[in-house]
N, C-alpha and C. Protein backbone atom coordinates (compact mmCIF):
# COMPACT_ATOMS: atom_id res chain seq x y z
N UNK A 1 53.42 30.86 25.47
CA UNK A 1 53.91 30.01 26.55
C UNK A 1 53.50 30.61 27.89
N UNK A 2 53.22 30.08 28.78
CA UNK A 2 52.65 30.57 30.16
C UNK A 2 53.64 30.72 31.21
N UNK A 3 53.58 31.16 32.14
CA UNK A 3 54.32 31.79 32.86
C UNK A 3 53.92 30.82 34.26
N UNK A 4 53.19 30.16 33.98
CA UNK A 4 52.47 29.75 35.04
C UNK A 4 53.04 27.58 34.93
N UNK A 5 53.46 27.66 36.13
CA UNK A 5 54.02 26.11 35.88
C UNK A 5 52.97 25.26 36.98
N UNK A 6 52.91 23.75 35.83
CA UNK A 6 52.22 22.90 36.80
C UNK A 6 52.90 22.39 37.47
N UNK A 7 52.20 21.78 38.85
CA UNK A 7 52.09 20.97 39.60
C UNK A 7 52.93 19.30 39.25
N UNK A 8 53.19 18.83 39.27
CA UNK A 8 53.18 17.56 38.31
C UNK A 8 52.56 16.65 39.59
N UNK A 9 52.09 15.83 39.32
CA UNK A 9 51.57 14.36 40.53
C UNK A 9 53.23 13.88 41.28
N UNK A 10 54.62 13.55 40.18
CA UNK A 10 55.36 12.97 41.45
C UNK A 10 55.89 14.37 41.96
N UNK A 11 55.32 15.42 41.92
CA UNK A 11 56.02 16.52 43.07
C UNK A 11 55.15 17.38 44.00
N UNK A 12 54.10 16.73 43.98
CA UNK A 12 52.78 17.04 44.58
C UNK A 12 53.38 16.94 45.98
N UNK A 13 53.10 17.80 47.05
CA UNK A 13 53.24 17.28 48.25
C UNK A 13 52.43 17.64 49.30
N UNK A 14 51.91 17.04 50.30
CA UNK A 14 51.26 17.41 51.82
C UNK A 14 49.63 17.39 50.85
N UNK A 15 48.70 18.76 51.05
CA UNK A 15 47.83 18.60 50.49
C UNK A 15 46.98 18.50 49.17
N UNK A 16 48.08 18.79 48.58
CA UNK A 16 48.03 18.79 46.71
C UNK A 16 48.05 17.35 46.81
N UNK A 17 49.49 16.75 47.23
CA UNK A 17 49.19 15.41 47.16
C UNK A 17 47.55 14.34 47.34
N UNK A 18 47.10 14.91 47.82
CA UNK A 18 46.31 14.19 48.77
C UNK A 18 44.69 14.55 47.68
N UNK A 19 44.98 15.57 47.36
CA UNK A 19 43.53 15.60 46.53
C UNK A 19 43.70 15.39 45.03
N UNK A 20 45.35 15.21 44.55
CA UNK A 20 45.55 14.83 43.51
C UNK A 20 45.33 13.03 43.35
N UNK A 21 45.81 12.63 44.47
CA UNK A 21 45.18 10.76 44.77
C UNK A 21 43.71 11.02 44.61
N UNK A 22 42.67 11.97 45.33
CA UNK A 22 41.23 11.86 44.89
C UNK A 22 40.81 12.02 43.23
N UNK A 23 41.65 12.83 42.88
CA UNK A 23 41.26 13.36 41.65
C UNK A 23 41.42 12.17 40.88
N UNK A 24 42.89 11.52 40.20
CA UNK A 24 43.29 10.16 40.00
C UNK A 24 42.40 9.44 40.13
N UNK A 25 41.77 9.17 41.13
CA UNK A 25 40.57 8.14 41.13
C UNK A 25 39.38 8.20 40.23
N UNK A 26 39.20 9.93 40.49
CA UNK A 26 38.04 9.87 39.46
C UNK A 26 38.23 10.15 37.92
N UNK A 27 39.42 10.41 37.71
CA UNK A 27 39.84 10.97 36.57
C UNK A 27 40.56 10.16 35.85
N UNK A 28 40.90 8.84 36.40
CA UNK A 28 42.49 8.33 35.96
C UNK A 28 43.43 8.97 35.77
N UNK A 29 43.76 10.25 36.31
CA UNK A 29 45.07 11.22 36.33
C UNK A 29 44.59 12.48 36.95
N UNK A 30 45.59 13.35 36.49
CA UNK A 30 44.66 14.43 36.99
C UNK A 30 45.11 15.46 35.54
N UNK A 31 44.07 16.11 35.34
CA UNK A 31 44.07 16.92 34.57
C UNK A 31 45.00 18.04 34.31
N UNK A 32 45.38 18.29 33.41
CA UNK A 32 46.54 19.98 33.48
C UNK A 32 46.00 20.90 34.04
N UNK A 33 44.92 21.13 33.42
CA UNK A 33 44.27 22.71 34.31
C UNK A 33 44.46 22.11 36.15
N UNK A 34 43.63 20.84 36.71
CA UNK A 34 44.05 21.05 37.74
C UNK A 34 45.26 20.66 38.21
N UNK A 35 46.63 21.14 38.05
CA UNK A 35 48.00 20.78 38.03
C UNK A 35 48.14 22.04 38.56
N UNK A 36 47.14 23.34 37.24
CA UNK A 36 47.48 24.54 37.52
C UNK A 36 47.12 25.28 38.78
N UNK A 37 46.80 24.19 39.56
CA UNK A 37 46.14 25.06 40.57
C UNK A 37 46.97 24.09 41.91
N UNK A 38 48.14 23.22 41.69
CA UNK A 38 48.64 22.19 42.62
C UNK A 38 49.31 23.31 43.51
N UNK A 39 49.68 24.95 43.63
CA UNK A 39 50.64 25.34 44.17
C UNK A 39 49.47 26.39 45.37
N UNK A 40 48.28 25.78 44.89
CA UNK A 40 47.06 26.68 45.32
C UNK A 40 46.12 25.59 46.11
N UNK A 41 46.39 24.56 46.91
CA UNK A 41 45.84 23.47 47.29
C UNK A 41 44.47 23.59 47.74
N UNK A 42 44.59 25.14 48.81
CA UNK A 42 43.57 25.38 48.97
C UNK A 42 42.08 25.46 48.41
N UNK A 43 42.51 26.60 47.06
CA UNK A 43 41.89 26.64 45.75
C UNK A 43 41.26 25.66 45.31
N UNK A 44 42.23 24.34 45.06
CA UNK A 44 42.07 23.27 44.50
C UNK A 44 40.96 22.70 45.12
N UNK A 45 40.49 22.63 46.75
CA UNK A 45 39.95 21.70 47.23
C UNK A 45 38.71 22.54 47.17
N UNK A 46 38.61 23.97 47.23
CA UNK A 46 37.46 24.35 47.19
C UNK A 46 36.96 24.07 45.86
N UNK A 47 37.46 24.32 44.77
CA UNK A 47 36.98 23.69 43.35
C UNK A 47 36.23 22.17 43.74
N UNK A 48 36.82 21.76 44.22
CA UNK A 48 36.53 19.83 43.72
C UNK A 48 35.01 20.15 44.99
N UNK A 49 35.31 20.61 46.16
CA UNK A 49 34.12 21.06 47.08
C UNK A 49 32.88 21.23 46.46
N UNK A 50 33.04 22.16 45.12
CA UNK A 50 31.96 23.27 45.00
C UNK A 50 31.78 22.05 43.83
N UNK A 51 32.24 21.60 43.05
CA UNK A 51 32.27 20.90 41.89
C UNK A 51 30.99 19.61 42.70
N UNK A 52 31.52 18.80 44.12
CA UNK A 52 30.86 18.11 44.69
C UNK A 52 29.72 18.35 45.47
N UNK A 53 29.33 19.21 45.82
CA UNK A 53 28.42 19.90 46.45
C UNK A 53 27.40 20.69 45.20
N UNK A 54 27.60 20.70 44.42
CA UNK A 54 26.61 21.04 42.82
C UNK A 54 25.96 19.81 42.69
N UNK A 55 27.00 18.59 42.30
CA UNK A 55 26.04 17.62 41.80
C UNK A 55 25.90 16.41 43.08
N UNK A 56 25.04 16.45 44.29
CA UNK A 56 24.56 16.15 45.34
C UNK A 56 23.10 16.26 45.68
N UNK A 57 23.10 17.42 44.85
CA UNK A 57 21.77 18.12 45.16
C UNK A 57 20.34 17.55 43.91
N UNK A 58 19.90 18.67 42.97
CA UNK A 58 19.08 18.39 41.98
C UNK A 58 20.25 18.08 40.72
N UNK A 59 21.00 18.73 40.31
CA UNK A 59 21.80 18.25 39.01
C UNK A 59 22.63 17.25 39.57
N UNK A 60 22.71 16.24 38.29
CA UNK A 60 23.43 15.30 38.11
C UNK A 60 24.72 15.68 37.79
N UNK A 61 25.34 14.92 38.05
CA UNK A 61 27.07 15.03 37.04
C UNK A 61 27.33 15.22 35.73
N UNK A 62 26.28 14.57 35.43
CA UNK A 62 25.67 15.03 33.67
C UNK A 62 25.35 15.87 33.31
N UNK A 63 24.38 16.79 34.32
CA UNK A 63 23.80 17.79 33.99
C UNK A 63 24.51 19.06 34.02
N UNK A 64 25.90 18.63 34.98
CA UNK A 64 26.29 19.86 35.41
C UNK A 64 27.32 19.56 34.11
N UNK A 65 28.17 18.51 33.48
CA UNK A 65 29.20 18.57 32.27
C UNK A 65 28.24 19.23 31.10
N UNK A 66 26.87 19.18 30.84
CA UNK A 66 26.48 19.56 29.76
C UNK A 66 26.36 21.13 29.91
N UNK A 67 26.15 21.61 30.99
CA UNK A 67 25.93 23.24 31.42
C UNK A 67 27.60 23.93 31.47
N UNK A 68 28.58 23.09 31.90
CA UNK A 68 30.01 23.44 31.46
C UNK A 68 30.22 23.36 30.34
N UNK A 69 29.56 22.84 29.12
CA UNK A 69 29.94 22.71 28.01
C UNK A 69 29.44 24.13 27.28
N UNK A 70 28.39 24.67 27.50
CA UNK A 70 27.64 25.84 27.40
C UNK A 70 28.55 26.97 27.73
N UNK A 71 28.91 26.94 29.48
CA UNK A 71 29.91 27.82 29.51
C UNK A 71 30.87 28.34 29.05
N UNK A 72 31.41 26.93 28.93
CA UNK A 72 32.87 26.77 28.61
C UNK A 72 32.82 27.36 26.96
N UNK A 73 31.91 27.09 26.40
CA UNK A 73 31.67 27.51 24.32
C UNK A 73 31.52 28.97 24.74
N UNK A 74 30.90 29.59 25.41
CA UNK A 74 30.63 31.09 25.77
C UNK A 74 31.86 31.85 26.02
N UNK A 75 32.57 31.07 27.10
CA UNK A 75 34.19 31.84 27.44
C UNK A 75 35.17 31.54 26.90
N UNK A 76 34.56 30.99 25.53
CA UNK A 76 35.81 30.50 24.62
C UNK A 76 36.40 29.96 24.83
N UNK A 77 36.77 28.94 25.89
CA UNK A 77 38.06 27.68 26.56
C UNK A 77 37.91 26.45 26.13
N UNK A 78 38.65 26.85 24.93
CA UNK A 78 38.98 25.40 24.17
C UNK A 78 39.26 23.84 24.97
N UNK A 79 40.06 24.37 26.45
CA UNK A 79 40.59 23.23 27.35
C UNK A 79 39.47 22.49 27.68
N UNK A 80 38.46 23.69 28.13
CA UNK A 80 37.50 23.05 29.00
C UNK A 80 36.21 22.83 28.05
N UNK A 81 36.22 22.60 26.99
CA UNK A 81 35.06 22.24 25.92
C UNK A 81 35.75 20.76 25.62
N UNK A 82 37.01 21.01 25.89
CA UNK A 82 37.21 19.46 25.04
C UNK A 82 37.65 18.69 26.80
N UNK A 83 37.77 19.34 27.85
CA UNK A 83 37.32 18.45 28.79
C UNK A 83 36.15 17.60 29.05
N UNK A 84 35.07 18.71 28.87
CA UNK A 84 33.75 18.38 28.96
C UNK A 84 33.19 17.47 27.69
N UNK A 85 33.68 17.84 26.64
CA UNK A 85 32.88 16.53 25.84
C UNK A 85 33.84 15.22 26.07
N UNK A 86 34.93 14.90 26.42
CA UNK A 86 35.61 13.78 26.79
C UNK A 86 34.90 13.26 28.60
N UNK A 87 34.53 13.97 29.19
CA UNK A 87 33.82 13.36 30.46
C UNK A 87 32.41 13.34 30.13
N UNK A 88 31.60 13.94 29.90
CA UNK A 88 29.99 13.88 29.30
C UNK A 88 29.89 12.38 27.87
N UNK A 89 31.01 12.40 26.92
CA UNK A 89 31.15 10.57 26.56
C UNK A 89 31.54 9.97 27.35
N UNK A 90 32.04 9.73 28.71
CA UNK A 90 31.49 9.31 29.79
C UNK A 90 30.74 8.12 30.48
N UNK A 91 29.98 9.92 30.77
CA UNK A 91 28.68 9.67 31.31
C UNK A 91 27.77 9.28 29.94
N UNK A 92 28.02 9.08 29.04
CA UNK A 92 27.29 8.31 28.06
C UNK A 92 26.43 9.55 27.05
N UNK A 93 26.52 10.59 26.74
CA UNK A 93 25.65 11.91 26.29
C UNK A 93 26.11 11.36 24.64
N UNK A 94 25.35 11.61 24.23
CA UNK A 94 25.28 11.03 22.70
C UNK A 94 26.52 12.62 22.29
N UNK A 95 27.20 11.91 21.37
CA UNK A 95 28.09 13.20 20.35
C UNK A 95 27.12 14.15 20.09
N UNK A 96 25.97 13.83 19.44
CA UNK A 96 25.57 15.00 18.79
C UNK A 96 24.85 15.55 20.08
N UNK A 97 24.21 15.31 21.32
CA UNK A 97 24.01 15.75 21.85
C UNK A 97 24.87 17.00 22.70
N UNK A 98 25.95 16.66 22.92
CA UNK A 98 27.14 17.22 23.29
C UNK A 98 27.53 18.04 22.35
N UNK A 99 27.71 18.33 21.11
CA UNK A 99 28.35 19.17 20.06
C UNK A 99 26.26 20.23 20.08
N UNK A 100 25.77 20.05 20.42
CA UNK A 100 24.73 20.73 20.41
C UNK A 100 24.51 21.56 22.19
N UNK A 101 25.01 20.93 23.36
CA UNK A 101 25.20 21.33 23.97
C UNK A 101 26.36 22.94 24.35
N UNK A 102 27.60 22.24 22.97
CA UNK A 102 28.52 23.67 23.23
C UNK A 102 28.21 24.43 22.52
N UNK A 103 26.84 24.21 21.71
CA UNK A 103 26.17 25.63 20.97
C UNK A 103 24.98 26.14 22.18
N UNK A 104 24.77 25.84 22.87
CA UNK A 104 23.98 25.89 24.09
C UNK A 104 22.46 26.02 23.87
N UNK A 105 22.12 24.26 22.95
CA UNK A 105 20.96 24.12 22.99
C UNK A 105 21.25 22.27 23.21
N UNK A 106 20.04 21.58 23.61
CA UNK A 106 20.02 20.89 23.57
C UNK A 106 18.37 19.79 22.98
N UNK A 107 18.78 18.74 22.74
CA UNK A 107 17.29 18.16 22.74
C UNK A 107 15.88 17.55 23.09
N UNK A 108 16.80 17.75 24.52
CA UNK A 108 15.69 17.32 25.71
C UNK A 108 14.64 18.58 25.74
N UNK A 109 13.77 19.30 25.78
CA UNK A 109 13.05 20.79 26.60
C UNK A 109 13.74 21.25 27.16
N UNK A 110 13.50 20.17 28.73
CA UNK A 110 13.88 20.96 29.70
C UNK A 110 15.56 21.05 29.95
N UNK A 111 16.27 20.44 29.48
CA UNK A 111 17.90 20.89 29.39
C UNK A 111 17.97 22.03 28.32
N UNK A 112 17.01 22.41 27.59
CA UNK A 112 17.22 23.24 26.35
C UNK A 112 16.99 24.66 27.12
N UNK A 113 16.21 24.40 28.29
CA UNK A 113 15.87 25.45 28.62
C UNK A 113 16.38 26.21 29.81
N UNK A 114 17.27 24.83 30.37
CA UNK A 114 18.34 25.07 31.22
C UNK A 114 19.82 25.70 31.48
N UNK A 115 19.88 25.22 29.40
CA UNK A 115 21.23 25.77 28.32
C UNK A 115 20.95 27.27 28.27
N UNK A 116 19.51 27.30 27.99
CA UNK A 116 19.29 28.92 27.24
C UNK A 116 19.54 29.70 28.51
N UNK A 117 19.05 29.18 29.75
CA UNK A 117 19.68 30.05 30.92
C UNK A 117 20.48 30.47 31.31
N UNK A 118 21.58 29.43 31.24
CA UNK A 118 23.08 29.28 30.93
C UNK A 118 23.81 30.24 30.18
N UNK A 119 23.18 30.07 29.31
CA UNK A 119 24.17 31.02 28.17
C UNK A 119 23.61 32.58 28.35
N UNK A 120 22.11 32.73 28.73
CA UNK A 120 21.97 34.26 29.23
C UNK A 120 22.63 34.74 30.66
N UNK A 121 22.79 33.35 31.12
CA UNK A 121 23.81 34.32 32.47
C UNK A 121 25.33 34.31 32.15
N UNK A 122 25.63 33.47 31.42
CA UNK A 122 27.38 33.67 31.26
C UNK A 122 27.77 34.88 30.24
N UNK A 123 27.13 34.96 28.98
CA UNK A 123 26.81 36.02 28.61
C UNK A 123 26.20 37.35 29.30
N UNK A 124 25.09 37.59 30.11
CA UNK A 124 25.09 38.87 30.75
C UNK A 124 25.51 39.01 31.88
N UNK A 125 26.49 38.22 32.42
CA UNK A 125 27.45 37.96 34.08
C UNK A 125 26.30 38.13 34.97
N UNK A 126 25.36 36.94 34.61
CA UNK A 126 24.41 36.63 35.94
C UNK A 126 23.42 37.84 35.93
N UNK A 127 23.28 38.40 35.09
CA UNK A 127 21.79 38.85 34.95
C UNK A 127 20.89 38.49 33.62
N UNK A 128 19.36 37.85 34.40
CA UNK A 128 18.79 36.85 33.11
C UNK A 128 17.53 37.20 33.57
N UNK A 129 16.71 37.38 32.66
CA UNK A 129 15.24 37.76 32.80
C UNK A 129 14.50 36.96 33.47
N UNK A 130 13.23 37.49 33.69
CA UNK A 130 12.22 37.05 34.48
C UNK A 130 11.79 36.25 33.27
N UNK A 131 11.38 36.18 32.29
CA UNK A 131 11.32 35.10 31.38
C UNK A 131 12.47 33.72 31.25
N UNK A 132 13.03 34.03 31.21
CA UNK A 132 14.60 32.54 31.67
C UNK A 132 13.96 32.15 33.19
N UNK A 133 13.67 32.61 34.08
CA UNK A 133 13.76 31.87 35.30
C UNK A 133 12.32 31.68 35.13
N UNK A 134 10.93 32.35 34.64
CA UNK A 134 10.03 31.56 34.40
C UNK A 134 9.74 30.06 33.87
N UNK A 135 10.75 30.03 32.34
CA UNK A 135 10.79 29.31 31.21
C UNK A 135 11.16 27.85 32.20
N UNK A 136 12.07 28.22 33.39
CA UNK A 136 12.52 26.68 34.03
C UNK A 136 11.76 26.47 35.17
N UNK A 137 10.97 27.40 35.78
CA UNK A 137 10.19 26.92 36.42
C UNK A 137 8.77 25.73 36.11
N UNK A 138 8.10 26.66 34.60
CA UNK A 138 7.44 25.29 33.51
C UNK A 138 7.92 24.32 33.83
N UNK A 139 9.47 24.40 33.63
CA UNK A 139 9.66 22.44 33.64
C UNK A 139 9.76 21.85 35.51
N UNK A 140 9.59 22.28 36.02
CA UNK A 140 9.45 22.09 37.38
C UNK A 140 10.75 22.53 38.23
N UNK A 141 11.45 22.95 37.42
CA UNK A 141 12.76 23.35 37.89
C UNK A 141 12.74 24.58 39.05
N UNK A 142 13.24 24.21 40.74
CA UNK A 142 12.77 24.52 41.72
C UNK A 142 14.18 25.76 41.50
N UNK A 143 13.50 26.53 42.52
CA UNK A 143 14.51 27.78 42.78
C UNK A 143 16.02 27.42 43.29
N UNK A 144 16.13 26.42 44.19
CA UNK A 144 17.00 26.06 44.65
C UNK A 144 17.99 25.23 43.45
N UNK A 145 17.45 24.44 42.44
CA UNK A 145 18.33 24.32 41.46
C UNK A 145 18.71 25.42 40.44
N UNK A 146 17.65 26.44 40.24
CA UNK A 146 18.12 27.21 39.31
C UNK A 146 19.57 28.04 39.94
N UNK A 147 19.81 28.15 41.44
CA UNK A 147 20.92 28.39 42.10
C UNK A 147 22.21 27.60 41.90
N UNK A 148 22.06 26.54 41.82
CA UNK A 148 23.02 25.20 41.33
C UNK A 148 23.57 25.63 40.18
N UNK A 149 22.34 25.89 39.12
CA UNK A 149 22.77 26.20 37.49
C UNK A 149 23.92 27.58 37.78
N UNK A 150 23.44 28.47 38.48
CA UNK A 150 24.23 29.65 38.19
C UNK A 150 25.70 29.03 39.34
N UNK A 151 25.25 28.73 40.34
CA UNK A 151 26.91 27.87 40.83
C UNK A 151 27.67 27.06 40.08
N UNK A 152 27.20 26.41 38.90
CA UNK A 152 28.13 26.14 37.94
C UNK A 152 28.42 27.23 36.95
N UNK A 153 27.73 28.07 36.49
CA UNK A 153 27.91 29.00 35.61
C UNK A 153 29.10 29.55 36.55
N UNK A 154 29.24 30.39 37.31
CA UNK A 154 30.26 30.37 38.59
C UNK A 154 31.42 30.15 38.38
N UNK A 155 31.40 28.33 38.72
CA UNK A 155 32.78 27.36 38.81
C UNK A 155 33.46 27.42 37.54
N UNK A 156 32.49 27.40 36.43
CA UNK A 156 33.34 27.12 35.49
C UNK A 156 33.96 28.10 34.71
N UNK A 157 33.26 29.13 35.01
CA UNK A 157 33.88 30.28 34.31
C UNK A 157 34.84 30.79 34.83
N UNK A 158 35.03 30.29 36.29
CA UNK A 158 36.32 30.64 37.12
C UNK A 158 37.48 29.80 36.25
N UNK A 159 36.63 28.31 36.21
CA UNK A 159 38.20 27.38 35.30
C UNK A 159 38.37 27.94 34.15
N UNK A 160 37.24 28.25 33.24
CA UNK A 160 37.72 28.68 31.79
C UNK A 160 38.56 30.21 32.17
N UNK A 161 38.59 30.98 32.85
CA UNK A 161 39.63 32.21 33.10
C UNK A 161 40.69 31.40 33.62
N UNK A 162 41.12 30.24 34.58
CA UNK A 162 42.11 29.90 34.85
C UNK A 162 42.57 29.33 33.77
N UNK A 163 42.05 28.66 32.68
CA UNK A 163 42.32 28.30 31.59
C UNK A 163 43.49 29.57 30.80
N UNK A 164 42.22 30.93 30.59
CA UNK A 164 43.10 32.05 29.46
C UNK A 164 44.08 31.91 30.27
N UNK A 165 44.47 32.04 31.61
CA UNK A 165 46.06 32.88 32.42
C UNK A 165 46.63 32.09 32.46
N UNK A 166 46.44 30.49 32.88
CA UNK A 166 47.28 29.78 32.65
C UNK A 166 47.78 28.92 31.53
N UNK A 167 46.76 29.19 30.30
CA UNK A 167 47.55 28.46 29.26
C UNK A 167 48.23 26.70 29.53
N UNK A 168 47.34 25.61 30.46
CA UNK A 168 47.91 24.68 30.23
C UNK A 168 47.51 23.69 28.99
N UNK A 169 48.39 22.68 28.93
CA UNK A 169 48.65 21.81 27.56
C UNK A 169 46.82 21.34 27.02
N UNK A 170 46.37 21.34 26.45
CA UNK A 170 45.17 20.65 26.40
C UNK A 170 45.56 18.78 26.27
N UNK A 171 44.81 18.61 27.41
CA UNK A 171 45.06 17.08 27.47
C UNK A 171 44.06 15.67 27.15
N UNK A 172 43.11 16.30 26.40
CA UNK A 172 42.10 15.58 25.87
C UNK A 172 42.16 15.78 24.46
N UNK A 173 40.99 15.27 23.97
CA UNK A 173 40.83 15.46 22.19
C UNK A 173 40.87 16.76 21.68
N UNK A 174 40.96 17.69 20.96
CA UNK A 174 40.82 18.93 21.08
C UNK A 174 39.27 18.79 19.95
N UNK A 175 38.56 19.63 20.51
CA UNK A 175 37.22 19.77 19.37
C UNK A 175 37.38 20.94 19.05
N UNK A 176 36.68 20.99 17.64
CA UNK A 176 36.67 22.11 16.61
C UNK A 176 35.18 22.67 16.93
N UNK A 177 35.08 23.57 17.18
CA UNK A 177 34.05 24.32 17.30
C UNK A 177 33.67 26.52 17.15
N UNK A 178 32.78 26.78 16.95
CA UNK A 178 32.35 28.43 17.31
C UNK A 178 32.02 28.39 18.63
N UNK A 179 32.50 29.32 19.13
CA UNK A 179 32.36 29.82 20.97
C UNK A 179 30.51 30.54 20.40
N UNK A 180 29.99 30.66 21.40
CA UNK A 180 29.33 31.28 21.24
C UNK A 180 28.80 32.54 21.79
N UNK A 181 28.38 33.65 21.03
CA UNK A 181 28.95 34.49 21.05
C UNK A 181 27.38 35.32 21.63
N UNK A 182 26.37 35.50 21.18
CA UNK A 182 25.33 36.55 21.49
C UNK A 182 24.22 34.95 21.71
């Protein structure tokens, strides 16, 4: 049991309130994990900031749920694996594409090669060979996105640790899966 209490939406107030109405919109509610962060508003808005300011640029919204799905299988956060395959069906990502994503490969190339990056920086905490940042340059993948990739590697590994400490309810499907590990 956690020690750590949510937020709820009717006790939200001043600026929690206010980005919990944004969230709602895009979410149809707002999620537990971000509940866990309603007493931290600040926090909160820089998340949804950094979350919005990722996919603006070269990654899509898609691109960035399939690279959280990677993460999220790496840091073991059950919450946020079964967040991410409930928003990535969505955005429309085929099941098996997605259950191949939280093994951190995929079937496109160049997302395969975007995953394998992924998982060598969440695994070696952001240090990845000159071969990984070659491998995405091949696919045309500019320096400035491979920065994006590791700013989500980043964000989300911040949520999947807010995940272990706060222990909230999982509020999506729960998927069965292996974290992955080397």
């Amino acid at each position: 049991m956690s020690k750590f209490k949510q937020v709820e939406i009717k006790e939200a107030k001043g600026k929690t309130k206010e980005l919990y109405e944004g969230i709602s919109k895009a979410f149809g509610g707002v999620p537990n994990l971000f509940k866990m962060l309603g007493e931290t508003p600040d926090i909160l808005e820089a998340v949804l900031g950094l979350n919005a300011a990722i996919t603006t640029n070269e990654l899509s919204a898609k691109d960035v749920e399939q690279i959280a799905l990677t993460v999220s299988s790496v840091n073991a956060c059950n919450y946020c694996v079964a967040t991410h395959v409930a928003v990535g069906s969505q955005f429309k990502i085929e099941e098996s594409e997605l259950m191949n994503n939280i093994q951190g490969i995929s079937d496109n190339p160049k997302m395969a090669a975007i995953l394998k990056f992924t998982k060598e920086a969440t695994l070696n905490r952001g240090k990845v060979t000159f071969k990984s940042v070659e491998e995405l340059t091949n696919f045309g993948v500019k320096n400035s996105t491979i920065i994006e990739i590791l700013s989500v590697v980043g964000l989300y590994t911040f949520l999947n640790y807010l995940n272990h400490l706060t222990q909230p309810v999982i509020d999506f499907p729960v998927i069965e899966y292996n974290p992955i590990t080397k």
